[in-house]
PDB file of N, CA and C in Angstrom:
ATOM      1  N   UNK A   1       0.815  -1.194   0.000  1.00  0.00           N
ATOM      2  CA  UNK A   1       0.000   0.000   0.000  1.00  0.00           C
ATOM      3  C   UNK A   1       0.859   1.259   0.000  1.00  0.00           C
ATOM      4  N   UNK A   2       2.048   0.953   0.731  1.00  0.00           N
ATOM      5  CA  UNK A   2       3.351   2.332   0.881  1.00  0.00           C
ATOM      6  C   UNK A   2       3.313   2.894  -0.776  1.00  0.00           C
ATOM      7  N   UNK A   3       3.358   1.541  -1.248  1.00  0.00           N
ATOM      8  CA  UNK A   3       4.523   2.196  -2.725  1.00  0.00           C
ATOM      9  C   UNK A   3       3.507   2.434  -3.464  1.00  0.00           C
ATOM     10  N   UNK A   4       2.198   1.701  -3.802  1.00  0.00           N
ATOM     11  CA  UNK A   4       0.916   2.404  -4.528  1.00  0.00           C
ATOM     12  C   UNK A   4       1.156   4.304  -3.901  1.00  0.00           C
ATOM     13  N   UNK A   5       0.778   4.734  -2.554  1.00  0.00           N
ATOM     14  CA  UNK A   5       0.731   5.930  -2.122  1.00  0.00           C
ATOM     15  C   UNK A   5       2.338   6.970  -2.760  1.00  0.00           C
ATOM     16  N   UNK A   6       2.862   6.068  -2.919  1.00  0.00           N
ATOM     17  CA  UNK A   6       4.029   6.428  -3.426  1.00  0.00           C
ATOM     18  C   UNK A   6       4.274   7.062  -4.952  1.00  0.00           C
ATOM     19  N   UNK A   7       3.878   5.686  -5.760  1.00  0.00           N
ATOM     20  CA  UNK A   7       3.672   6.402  -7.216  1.00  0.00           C
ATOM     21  C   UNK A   7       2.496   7.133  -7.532  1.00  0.00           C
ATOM     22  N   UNK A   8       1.774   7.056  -6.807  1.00  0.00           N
ATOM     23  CA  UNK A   8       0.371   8.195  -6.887  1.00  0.00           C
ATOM     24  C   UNK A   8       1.049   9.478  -7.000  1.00  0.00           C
ATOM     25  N   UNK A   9       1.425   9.614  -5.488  1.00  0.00           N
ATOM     26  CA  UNK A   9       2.151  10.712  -5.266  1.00  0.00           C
ATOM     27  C   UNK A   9       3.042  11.290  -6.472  1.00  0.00           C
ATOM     28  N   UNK A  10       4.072  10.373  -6.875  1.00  0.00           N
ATOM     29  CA  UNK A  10       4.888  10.549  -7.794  1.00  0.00           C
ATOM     30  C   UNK A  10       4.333  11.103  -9.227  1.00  0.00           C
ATOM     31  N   UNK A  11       3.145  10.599  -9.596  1.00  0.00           N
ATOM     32  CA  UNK A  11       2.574  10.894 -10.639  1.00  0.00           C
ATOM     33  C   UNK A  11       1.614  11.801 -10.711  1.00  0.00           C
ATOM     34  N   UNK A  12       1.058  12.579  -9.631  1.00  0.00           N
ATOM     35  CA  UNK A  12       0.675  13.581  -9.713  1.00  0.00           C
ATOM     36  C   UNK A  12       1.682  14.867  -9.642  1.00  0.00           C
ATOM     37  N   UNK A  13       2.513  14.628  -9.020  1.00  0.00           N
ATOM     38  CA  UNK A  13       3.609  15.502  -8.849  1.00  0.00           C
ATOM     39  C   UNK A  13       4.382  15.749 -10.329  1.00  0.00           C
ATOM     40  N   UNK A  14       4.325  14.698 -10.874  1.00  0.00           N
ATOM     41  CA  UNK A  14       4.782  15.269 -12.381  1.00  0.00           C
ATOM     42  C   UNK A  14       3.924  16.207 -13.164  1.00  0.00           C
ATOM     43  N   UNK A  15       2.373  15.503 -12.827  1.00  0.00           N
ATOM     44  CA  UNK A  15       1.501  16.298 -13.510  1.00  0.00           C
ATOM     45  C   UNK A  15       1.403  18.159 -13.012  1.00  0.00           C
ATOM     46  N   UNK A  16       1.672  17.990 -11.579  1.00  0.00           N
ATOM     47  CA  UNK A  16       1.658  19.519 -11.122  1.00  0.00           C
ATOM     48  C   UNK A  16       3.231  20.108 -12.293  1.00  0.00           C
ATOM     49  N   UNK A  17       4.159  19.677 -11.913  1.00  0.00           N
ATOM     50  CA  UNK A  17       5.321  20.375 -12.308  1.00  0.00           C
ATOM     51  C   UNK A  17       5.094  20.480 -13.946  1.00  0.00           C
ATOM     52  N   UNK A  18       4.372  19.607 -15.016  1.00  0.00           N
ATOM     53  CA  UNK A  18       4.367  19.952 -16.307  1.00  0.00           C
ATOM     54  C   UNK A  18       3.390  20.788 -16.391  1.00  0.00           C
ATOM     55  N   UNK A  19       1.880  21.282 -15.962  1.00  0.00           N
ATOM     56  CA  UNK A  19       1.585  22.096 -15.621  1.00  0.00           C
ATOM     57  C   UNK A  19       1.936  23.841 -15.527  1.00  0.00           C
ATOM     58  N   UNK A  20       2.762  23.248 -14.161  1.00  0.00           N
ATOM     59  CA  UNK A  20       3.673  24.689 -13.953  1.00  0.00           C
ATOM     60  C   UNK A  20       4.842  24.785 -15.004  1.00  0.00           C
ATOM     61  N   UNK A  21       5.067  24.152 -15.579  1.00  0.00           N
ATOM     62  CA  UNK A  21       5.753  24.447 -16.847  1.00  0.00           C
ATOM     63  C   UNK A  21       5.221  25.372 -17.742  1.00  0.00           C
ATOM     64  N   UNK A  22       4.246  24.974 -18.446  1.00  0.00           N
ATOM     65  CA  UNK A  22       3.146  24.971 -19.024  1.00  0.00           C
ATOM     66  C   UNK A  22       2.907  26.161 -18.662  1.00  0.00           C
ATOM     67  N   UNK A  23       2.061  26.627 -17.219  1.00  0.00           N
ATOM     68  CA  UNK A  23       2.041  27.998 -17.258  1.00  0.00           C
ATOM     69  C   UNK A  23       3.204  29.251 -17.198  1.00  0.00           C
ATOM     70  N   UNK A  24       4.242  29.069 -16.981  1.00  0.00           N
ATOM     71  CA  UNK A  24       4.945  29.720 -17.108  1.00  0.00           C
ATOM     72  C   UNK A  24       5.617  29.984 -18.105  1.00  0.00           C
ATOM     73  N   UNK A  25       5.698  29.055 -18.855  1.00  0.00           N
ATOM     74  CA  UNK A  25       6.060  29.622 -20.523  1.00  0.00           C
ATOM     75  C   UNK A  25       4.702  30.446 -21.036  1.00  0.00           C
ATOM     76  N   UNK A  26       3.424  30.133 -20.857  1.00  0.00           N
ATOM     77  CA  UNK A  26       2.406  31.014 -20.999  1.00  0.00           C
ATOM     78  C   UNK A  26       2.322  32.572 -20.420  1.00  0.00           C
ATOM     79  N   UNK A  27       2.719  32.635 -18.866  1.00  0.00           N
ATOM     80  CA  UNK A  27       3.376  33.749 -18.583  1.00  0.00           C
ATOM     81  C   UNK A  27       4.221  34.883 -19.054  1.00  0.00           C
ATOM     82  N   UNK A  28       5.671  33.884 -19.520  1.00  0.00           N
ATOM     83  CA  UNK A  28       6.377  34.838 -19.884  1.00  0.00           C
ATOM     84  C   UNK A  28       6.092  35.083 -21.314  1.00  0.00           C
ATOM     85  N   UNK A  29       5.710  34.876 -22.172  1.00  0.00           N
ATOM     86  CA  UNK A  29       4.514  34.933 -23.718  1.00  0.00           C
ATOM     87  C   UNK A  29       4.167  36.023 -23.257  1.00  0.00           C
ATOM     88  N   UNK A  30       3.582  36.117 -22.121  1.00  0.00           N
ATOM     89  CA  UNK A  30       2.444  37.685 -22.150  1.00  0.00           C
ATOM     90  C   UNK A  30       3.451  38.218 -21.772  1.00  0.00           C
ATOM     91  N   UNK A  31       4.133  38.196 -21.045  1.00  0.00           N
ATOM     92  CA  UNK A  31       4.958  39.467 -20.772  1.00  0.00           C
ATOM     93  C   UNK A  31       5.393  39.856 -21.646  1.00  0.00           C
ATOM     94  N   UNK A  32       6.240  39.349 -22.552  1.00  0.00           N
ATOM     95  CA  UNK A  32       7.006  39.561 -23.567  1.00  0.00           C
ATOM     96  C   UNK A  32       6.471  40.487 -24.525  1.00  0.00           C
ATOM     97  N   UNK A  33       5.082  39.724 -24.397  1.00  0.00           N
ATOM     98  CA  UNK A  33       4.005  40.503 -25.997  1.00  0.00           C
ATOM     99  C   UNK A  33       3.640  41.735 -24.776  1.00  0.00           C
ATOM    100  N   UNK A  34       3.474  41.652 -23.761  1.00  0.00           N
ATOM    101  CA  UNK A  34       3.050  42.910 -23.216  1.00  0.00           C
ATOM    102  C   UNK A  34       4.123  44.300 -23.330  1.00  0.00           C
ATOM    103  N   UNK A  35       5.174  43.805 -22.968  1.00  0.00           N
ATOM    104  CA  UNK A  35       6.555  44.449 -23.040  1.00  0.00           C
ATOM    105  C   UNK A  35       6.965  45.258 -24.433  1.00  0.00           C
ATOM    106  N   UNK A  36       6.565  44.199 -25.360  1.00  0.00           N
ATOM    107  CA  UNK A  36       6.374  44.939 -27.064  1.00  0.00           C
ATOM    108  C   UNK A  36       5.733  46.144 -27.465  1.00  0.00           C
ATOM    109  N   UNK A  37       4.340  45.468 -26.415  1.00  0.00           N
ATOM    110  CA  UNK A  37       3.306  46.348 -27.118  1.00  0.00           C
ATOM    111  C   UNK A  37       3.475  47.801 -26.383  1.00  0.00           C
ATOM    112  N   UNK A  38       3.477  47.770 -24.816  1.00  0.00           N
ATOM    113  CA  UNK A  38       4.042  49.064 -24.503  1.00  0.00           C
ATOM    114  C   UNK A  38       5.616  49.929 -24.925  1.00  0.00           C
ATOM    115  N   UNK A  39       6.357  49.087 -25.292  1.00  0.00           N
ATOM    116  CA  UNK A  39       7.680  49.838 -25.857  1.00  0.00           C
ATOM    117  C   UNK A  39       6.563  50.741 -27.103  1.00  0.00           C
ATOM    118  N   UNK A  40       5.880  50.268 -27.876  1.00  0.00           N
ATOM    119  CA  UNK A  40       5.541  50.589 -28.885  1.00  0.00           C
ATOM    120  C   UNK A  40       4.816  51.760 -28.718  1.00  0.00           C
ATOM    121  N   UNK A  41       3.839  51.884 -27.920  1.00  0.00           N
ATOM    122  CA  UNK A  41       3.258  52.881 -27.399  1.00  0.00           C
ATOM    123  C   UNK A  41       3.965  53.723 -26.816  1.00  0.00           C
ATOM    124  N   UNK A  42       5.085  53.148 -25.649  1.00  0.00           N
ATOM    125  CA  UNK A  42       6.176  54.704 -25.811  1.00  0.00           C
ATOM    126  C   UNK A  42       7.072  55.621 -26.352  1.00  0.00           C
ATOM    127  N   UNK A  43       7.210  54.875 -27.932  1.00  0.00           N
ATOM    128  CA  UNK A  43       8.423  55.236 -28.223  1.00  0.00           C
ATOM    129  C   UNK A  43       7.469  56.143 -29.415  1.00  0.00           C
ATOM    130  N   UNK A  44       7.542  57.739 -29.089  1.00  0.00           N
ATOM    131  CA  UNK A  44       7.103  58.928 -29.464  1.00  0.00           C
ATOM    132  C   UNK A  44       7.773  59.714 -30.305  1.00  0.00           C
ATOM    133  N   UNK A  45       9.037  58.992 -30.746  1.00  0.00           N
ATOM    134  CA  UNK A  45      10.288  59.847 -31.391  1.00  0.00           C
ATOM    135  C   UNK A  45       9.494  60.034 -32.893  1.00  0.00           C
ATOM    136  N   UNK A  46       8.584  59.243 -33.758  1.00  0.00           N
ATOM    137  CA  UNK A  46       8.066  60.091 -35.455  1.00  0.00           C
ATOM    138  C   UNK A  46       7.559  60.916 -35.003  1.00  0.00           C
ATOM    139  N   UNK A  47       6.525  60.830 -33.603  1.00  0.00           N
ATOM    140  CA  UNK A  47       5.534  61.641 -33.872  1.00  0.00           C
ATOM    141  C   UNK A  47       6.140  63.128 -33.156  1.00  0.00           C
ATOM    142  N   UNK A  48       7.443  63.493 -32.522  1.00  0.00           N
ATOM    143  CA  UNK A  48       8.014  64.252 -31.847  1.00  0.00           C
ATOM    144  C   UNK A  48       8.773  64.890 -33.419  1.00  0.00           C
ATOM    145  N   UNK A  49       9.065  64.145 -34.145  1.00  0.00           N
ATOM    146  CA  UNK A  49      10.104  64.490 -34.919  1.00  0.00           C
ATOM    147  C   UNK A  49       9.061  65.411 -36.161  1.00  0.00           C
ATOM    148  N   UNK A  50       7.533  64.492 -36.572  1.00  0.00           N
ATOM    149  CA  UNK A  50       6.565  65.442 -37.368  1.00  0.00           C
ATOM    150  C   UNK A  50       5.862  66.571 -36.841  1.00  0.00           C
ATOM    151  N   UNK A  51       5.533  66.618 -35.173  1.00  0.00           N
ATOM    152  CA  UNK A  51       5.418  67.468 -34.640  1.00  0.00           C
ATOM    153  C   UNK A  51       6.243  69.056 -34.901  1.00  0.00           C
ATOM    154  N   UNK A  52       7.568  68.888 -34.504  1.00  0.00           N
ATOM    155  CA  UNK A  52       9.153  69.582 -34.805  1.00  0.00           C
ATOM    156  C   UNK A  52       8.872  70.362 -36.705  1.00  0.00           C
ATOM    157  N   UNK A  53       8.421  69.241 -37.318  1.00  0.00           N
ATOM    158  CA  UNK A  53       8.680  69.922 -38.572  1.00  0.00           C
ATOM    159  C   UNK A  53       7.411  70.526 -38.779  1.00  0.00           C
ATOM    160  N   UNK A  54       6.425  70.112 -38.302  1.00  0.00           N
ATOM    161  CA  UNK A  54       4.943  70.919 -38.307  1.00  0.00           C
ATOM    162  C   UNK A  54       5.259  72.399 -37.482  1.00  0.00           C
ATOM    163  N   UNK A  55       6.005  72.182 -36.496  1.00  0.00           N
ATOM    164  CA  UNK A  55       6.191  73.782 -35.607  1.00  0.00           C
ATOM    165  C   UNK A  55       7.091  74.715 -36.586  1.00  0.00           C
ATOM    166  N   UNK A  56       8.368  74.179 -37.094  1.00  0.00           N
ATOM    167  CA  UNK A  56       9.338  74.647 -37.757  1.00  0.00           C
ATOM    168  C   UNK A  56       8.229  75.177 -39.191  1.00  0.00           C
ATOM    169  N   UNK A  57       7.227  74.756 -39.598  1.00  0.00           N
ATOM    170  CA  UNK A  57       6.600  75.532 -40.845  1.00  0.00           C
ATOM    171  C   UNK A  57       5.562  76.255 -40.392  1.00  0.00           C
ATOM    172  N   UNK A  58       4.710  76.126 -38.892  1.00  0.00           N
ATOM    173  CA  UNK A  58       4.280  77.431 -38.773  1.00  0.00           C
ATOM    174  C   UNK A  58       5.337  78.863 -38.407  1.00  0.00           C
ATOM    175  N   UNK A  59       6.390  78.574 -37.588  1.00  0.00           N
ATOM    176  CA  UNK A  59       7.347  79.208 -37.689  1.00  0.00           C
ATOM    177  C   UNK A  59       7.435  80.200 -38.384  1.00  0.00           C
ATOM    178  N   UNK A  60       7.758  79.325 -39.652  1.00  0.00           N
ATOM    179  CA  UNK A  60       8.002  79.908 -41.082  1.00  0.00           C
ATOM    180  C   UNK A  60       6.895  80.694 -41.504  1.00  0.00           C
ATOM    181  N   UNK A  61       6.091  80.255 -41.356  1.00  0.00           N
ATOM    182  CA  UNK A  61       4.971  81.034 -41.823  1.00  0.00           C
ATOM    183  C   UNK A  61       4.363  82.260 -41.043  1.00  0.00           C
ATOM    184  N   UNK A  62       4.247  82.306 -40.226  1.00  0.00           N
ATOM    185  CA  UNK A  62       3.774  83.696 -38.811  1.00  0.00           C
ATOM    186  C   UNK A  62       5.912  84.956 -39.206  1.00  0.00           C
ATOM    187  N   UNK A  63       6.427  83.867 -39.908  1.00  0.00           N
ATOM    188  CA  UNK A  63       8.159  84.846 -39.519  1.00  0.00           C
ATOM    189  C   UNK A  63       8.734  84.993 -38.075  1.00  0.00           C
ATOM    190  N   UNK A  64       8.317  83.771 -37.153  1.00  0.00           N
ATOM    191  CA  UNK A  64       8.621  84.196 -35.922  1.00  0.00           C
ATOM    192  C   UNK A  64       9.206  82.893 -35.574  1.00  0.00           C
ATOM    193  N   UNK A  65      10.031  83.243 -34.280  1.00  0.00           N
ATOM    194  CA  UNK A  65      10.881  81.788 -33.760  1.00  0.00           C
ATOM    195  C   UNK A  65       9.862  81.675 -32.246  1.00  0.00           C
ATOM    196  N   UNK A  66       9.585  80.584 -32.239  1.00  0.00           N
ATOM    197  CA  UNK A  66       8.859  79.868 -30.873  1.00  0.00           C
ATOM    198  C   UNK A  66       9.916  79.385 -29.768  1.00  0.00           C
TER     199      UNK A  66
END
């Protein structure tokens, strides 16, 4: 009866740990894609840079420096 309680044990315990495998490669997936998607959303440098040339031609146009 020991060693039945034994490989029970044993074989659920694999099932927990592939599992937790399992979710943690699922985990770090989202992070990763989460991590992407906000770099993406912060990184403001076209729209700073069309901004810049949109100011630089009203500029031009009024004859005045901002």
């Amino acid at each position: 009866m020991n060693t039945l309680t034994k490989e029970h044990f044993d074989e659920r315990m694999n099932e927990v740990r592939d599992q937790l495998k399992s979710d943690i490669h699922q985990l770090a997936a989202m992070v990763a894609s989460g991590f992407s998607d906000l770099s993406k959303r912060l990184d403001v440098r076209e729209r700073v840079d069309s901004l810049e040339k949109k100011m630089t031609k009203v500029e031009s146009a009024l004859n005045v420096r901002l």
